[in-house]
C-alpha atoms as a PDB file:
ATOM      1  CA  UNK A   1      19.600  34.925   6.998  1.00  0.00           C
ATOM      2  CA  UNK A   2      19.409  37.113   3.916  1.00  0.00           C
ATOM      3  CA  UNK A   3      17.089  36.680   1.100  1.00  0.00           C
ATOM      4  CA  UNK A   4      19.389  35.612  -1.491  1.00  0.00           C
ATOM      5  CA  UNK A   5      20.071  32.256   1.177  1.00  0.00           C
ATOM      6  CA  UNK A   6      16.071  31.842   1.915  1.00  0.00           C
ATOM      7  CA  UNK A   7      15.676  32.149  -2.250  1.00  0.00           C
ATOM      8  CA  UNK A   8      18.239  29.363  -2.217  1.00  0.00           C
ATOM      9  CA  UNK A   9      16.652  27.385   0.341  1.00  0.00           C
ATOM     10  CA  UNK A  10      12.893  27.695  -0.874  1.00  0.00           C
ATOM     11  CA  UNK A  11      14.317  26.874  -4.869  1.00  0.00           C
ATOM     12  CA  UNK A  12      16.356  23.795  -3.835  1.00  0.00           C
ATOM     13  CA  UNK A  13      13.224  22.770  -1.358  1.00  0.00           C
ATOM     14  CA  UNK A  14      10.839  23.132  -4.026  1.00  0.00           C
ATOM     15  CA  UNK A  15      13.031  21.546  -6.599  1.00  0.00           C
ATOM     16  CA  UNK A  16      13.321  18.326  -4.406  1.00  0.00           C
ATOM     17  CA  UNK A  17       9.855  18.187  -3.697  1.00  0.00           C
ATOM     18  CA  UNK A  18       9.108  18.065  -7.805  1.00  0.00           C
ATOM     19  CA  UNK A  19      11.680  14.985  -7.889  1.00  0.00           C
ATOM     20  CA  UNK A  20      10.168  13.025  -4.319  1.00  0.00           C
ATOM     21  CA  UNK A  21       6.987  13.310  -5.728  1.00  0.00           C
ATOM     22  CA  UNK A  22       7.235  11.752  -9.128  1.00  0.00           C
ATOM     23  CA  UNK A  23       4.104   9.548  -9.741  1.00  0.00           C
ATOM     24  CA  UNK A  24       4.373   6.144  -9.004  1.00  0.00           C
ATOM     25  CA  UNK A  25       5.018   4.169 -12.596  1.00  0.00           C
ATOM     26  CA  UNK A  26       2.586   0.599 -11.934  1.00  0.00           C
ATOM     27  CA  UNK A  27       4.854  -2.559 -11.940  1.00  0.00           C
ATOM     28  CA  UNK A  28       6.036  -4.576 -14.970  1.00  0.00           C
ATOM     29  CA  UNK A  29       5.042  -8.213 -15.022  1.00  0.00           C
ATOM     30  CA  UNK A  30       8.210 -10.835 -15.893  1.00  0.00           C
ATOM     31  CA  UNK A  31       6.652 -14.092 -15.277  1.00  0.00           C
ATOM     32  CA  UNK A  32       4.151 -16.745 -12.893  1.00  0.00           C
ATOM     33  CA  UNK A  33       6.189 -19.422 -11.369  1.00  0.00           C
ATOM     34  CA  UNK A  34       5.063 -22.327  -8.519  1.00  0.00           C
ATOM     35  CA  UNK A  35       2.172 -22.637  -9.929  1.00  0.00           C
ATOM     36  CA  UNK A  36       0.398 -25.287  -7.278  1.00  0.00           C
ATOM     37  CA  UNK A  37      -3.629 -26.175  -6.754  1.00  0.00           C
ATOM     38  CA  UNK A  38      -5.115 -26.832  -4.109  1.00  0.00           C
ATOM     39  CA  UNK A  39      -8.155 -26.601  -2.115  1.00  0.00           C
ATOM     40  CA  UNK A  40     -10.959 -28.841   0.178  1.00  0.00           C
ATOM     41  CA  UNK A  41     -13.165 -29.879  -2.804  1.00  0.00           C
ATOM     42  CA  UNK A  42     -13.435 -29.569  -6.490  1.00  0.00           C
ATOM     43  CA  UNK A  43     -15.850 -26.304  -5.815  1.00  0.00           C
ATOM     44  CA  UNK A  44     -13.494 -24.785  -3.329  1.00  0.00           C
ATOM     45  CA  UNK A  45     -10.696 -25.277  -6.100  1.00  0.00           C
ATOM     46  CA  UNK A  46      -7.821 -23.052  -4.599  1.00  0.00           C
ATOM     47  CA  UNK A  47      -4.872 -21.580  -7.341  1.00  0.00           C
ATOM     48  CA  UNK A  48      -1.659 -20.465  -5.547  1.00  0.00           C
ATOM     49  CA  UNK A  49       1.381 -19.180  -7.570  1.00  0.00           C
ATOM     50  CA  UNK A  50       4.385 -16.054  -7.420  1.00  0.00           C
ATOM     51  CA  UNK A  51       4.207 -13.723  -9.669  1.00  0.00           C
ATOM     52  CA  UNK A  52       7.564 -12.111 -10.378  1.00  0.00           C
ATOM     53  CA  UNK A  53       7.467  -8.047 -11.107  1.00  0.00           C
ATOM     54  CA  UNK A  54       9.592  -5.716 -12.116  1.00  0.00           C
ATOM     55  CA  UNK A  55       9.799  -2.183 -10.573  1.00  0.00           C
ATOM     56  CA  UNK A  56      10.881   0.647 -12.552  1.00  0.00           C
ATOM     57  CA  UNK A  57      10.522   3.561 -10.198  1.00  0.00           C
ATOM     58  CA  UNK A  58      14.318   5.087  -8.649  1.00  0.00           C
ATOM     59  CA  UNK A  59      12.925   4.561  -5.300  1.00  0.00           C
ATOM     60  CA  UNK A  60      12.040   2.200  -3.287  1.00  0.00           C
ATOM     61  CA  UNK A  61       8.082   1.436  -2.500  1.00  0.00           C
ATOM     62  CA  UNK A  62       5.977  -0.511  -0.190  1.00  0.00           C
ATOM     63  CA  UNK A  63       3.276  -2.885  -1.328  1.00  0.00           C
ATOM     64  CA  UNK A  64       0.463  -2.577   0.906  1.00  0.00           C
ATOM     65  CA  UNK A  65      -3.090  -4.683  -0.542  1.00  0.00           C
ATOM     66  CA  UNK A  66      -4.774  -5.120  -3.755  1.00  0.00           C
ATOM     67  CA  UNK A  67      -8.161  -6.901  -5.563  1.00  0.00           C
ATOM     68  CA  UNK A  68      -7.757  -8.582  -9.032  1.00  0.00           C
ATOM     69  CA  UNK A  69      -9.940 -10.055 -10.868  1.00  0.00           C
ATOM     70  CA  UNK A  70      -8.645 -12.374 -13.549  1.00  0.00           C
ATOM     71  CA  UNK A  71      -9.363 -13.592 -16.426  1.00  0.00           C
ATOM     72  CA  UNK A  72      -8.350 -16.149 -19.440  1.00  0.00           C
ATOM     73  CA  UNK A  73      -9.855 -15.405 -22.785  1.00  0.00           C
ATOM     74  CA  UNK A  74     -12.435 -12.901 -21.382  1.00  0.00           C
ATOM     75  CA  UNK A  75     -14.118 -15.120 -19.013  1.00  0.00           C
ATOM     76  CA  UNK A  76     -13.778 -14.840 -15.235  1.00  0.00           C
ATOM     77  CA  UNK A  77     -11.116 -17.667 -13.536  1.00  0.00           C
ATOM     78  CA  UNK A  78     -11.214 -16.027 -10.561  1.00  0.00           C
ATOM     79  CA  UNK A  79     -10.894 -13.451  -7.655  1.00  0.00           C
ATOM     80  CA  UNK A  80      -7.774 -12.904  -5.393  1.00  0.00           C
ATOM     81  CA  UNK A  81      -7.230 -10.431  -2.296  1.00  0.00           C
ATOM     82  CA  UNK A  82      -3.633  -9.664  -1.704  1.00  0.00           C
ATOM     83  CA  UNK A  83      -3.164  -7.966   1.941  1.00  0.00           C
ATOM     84  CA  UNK A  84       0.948  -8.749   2.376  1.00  0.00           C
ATOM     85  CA  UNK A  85       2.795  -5.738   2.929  1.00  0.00           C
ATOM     86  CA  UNK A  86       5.805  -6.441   0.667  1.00  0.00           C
ATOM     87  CA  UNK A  87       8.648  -3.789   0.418  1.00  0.00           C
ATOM     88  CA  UNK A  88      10.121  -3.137  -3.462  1.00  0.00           C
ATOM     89  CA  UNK A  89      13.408  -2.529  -4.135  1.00  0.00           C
ATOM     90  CA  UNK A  90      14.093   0.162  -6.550  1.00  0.00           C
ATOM     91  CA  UNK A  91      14.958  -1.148 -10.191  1.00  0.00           C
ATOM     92  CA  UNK A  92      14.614  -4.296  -8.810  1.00  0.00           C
ATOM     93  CA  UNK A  93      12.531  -7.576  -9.637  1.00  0.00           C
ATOM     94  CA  UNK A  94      10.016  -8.617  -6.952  1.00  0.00           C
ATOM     95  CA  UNK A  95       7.544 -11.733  -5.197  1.00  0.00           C
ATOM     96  CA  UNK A  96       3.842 -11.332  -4.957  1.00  0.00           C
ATOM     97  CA  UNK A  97       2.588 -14.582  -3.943  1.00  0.00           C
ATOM     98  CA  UNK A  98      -1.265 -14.797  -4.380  1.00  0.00           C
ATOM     99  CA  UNK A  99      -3.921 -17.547  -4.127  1.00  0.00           C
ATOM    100  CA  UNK A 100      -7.221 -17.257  -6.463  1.00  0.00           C
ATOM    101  CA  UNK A 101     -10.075 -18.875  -5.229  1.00  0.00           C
ATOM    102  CA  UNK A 102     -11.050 -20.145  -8.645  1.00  0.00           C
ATOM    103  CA  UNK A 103     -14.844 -20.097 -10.326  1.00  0.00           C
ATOM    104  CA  UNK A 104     -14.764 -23.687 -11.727  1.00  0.00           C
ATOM    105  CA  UNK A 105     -17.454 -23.436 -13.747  1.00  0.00           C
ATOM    106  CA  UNK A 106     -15.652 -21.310 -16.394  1.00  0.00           C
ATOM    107  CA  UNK A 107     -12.546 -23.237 -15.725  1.00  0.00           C
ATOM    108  CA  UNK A 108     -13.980 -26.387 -16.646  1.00  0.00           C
ATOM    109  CA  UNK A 109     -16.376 -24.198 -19.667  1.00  0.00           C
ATOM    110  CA  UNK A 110     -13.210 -23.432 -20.906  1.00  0.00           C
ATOM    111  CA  UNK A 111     -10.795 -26.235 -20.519  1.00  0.00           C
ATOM    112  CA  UNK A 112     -11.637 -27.723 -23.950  1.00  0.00           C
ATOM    113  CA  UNK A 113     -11.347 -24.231 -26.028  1.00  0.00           C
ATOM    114  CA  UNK A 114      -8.486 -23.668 -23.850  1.00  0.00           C
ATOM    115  CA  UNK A 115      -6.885 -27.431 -25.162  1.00  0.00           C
ATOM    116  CA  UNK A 116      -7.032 -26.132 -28.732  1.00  0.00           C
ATOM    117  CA  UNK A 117      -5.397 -23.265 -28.796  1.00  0.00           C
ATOM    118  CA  UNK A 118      -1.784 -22.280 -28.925  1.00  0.00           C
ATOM    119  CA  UNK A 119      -2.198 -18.904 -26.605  1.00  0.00           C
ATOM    120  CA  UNK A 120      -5.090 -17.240 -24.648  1.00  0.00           C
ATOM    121  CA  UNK A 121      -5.492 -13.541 -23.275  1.00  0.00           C
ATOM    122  CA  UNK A 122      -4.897 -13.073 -20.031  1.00  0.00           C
ATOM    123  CA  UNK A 123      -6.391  -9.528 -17.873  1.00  0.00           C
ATOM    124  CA  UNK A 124      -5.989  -8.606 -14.838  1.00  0.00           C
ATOM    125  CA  UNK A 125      -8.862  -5.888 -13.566  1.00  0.00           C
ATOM    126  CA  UNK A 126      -8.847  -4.246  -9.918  1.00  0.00           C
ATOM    127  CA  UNK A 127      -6.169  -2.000  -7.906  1.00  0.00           C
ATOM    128  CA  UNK A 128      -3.360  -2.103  -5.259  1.00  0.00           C
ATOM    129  CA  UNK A 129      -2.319   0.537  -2.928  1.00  0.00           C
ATOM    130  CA  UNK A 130       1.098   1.333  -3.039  1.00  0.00           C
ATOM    131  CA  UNK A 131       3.321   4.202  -1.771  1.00  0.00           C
ATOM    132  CA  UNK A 132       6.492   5.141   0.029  1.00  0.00           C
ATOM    133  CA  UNK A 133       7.623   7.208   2.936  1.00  0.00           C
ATOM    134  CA  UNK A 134       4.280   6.224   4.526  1.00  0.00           C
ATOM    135  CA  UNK A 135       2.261   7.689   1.639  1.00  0.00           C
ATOM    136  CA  UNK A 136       0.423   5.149   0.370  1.00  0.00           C
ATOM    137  CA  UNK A 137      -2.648   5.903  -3.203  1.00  0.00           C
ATOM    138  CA  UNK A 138      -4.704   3.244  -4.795  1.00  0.00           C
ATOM    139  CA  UNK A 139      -3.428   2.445  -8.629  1.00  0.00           C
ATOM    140  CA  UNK A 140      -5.263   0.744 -10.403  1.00  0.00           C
ATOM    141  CA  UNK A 141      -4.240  -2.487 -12.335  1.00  0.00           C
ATOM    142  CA  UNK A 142      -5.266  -3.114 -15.944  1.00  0.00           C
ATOM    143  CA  UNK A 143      -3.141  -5.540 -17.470  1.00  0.00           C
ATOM    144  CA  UNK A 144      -3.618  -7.336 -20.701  1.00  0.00           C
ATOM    145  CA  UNK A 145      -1.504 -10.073 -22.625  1.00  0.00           C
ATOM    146  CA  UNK A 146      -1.404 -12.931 -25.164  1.00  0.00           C
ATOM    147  CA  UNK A 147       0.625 -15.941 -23.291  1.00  0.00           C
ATOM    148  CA  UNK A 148       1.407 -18.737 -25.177  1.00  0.00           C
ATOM    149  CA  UNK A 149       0.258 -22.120 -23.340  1.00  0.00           C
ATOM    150  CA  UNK A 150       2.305 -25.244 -23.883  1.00  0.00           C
ATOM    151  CA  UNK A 151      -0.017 -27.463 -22.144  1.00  0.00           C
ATOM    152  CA  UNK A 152       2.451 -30.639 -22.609  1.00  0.00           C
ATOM    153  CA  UNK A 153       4.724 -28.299 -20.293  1.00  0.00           C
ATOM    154  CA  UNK A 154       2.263 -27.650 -17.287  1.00  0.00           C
END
Protein backbone atom coordinates (compact mmCIF):
# COMPACT_ATOMS: atom_id res chain seq x y z
CA UNK A 1 0.00 0.00 0.00
CA UNK A 2 1.24 3.55 -0.46
CA UNK A 3 0.89 6.29 1.96
CA UNK A 4 -1.52 8.38 0.23
CA UNK A 5 -4.09 4.90 0.64
CA UNK A 6 -2.95 4.33 4.52
CA UNK A 7 -3.62 8.45 4.91
CA UNK A 8 -6.99 7.55 3.44
CA UNK A 9 -7.59 4.67 5.52
CA UNK A 10 -6.37 6.15 8.99
CA UNK A 11 -8.63 9.71 8.05
CA UNK A 12 -11.83 7.80 7.14
CA UNK A 13 -11.07 5.33 10.35
CA UNK A 14 -10.65 8.14 12.56
CA UNK A 15 -13.49 10.09 11.11
CA UNK A 16 -15.93 7.13 11.85
CA UNK A 17 -14.72 6.62 15.14
CA UNK A 18 -15.65 10.60 16.01
CA UNK A 19 -19.32 9.73 14.63
CA UNK A 20 -19.66 5.88 16.60
CA UNK A 21 -18.71 7.50 19.54
CA UNK A 22 -21.09 10.37 19.94
CA UNK A 23 -22.21 10.58 23.65
CA UNK A 24 -25.19 8.99 24.52
CA UNK A 25 -28.13 11.91 24.69
CA UNK A 26 -30.38 10.50 28.16
CA UNK A 27 -34.00 9.56 27.09
CA UNK A 28 -37.01 11.90 26.75
CA UNK A 29 -39.99 11.08 28.91
CA UNK A 30 -43.65 11.06 26.84
CA UNK A 31 -45.92 9.72 29.38
CA UNK A 32 -46.87 6.89 32.55
CA UNK A 33 -49.58 4.62 31.49
CA UNK A 34 -51.09 1.19 33.44
CA UNK A 35 -50.78 2.64 36.31
CA UNK A 36 -51.90 -0.49 38.79
CA UNK A 37 -51.23 -0.98 42.86
CA UNK A 38 -50.64 -3.61 44.40
CA UNK A 39 -48.90 -5.29 47.12
CA UNK A 40 -49.39 -7.91 50.44
CA UNK A 41 -50.38 -5.17 52.96
CA UNK A 42 -50.97 -1.52 53.22
CA UNK A 43 -47.03 -1.19 54.37
CA UNK A 44 -45.79 -3.34 51.57
CA UNK A 45 -47.89 -0.96 49.19
CA UNK A 46 -46.44 -2.01 45.69
CA UNK A 47 -46.80 0.84 42.50
CA UNK A 48 -46.39 -0.80 39.04
CA UNK A 49 -46.77 1.30 35.81
CA UNK A 50 -44.90 1.78 31.93
CA UNK A 51 -43.31 4.55 31.38
CA UNK A 52 -43.15 5.45 27.70
CA UNK A 53 -39.63 7.20 26.45
CA UNK A 54 -38.49 8.64 23.69
CA UNK A 55 -34.95 8.04 22.26
CA UNK A 56 -33.26 10.61 20.35
CA UNK A 57 -29.89 9.11 19.64
CA UNK A 58 -29.36 7.78 15.50
CA UNK A 59 -28.50 4.50 16.89
CA UNK A 60 -29.82 2.00 18.45
CA UNK A 61 -28.99 1.28 22.41
CA UNK A 62 -29.45 -1.32 24.97
CA UNK A 63 -31.00 -0.67 28.35
CA UNK A 64 -29.20 -2.57 30.83
CA UNK A 65 -30.31 -1.50 34.92
CA UNK A 66 -30.98 1.58 36.75
CA UNK A 67 -31.94 3.08 40.60
CA UNK A 68 -34.50 5.97 40.89
CA UNK A 69 -35.59 7.49 43.50
CA UNK A 70 -38.82 9.41 43.14
CA UNK A 71 -40.44 11.92 44.32
CA UNK A 72 -43.88 14.11 44.32
CA UNK A 73 -43.58 17.62 45.59
CA UNK A 74 -40.08 17.06 47.13
CA UNK A 75 -40.92 14.31 49.39
CA UNK A 76 -39.79 10.71 48.86
CA UNK A 77 -42.79 8.19 47.25
CA UNK A 78 -40.50 5.74 46.70
CA UNK A 79 -37.51 3.58 45.44
CA UNK A 80 -37.47 1.35 42.25
CA UNK A 81 -34.60 -1.04 40.81
CA UNK A 82 -34.94 -1.63 37.15
CA UNK A 83 -32.61 -4.74 36.02
CA UNK A 84 -34.58 -5.60 32.40
CA UNK A 85 -32.32 -5.48 29.63
CA UNK A 86 -34.55 -3.65 27.11
CA UNK A 87 -33.15 -2.90 23.55
CA UNK A 88 -34.07 0.92 22.06
CA UNK A 89 -34.78 1.53 18.78
CA UNK A 90 -33.20 4.51 17.31
CA UNK A 91 -35.63 7.63 17.05
CA UNK A 92 -38.01 5.52 18.39
CA UNK A 93 -40.50 5.60 21.48
CA UNK A 94 -39.91 2.89 24.11
CA UNK A 95 -41.45 0.55 27.43
CA UNK A 96 -39.79 0.64 30.77
CA UNK A 97 -42.06 -1.10 33.02
CA UNK A 98 -41.08 -0.50 36.73
CA UNK A 99 -42.62 -1.29 40.15
CA UNK A 100 -41.87 1.24 43.23
CA UNK A 101 -42.07 -0.20 46.42
CA UNK A 102 -43.78 2.83 47.87
CA UNK A 103 -42.92 4.69 51.48
CA UNK A 104 -46.56 5.12 52.65
CA UNK A 105 -45.97 7.30 55.16
CA UNK A 106 -45.33 10.29 52.83
CA UNK A 107 -47.94 8.96 50.54
CA UNK A 108 -50.55 9.13 52.98
CA UNK A 109 -48.56 12.75 54.59
CA UNK A 110 -49.24 13.95 51.39
CA UNK A 111 -52.49 12.72 50.05
CA UNK A 112 -54.45 15.70 51.45
CA UNK A 113 -51.92 18.58 50.07
CA UNK A 114 -51.80 16.45 47.12
CA UNK A 115 -56.08 16.66 46.92
CA UNK A 116 -55.79 20.44 46.73
CA UNK A 117 -53.75 21.14 44.23
CA UNK A 118 -54.10 21.30 40.50
CA UNK A 119 -50.29 19.95 39.68
CA UNK A 120 -47.31 18.66 41.78
CA UNK A 121 -43.47 18.31 40.87
CA UNK A 122 -42.40 15.26 40.05
CA UNK A 123 -38.12 14.17 40.20
CA UNK A 124 -36.63 11.46 39.42
CA UNK A 125 -32.88 11.10 41.16
CA UNK A 126 -30.44 8.00 40.48
CA UNK A 127 -28.77 6.47 37.15
CA UNK A 128 -29.11 3.72 34.45
CA UNK A 129 -26.46 2.09 32.51
CA UNK A 130 -26.90 2.19 29.03
CA UNK A 131 -24.71 1.57 25.94
CA UNK A 132 -24.45 -0.11 22.58
CA UNK A 133 -22.19 -2.46 20.73
CA UNK A 134 -21.55 -4.04 24.16
CA UNK A 135 -20.31 -0.76 25.65
CA UNK A 136 -22.33 -0.08 28.28
CA UNK A 137 -21.56 3.75 31.03
CA UNK A 138 -23.70 4.72 33.90
CA UNK A 139 -25.85 8.14 33.09
CA UNK A 140 -27.24 9.53 35.45
CA UNK A 141 -31.01 10.50 35.63
CA UNK A 142 -32.18 13.89 36.92
CA UNK A 143 -35.48 14.61 35.78
CA UNK A 144 -37.80 17.30 36.94
CA UNK A 145 -41.48 18.33 35.93
CA UNK A 146 -44.77 20.04 36.88
CA UNK A 147 -47.68 17.34 35.92
CA UNK A 148 -50.97 18.40 36.19
CA UNK A 149 -53.17 15.83 38.35
CA UNK A 150 -56.83 15.43 37.49
CA UNK A 151 -57.61 13.33 40.37
CA UNK A 152 -61.43 12.81 39.13
CA UNK A 153 -59.46 11.04 36.13
CA UNK A 154 -57.27 8.46 38.14
Amino acid sequence: MNKKTISSLLLFSLIMSFYSCRQIVAPEYVAIDNIQFGGESFSKTVLSADVKLYNPNKSNLTFKSGSLDIYVDNRLLGHTELDSTIHIAKSDTFTVPIAVNLNMGNVLGNALALGLKDSVLIRLDGNVKVGRSGVFITRPVKYEQKEKLDLLGW
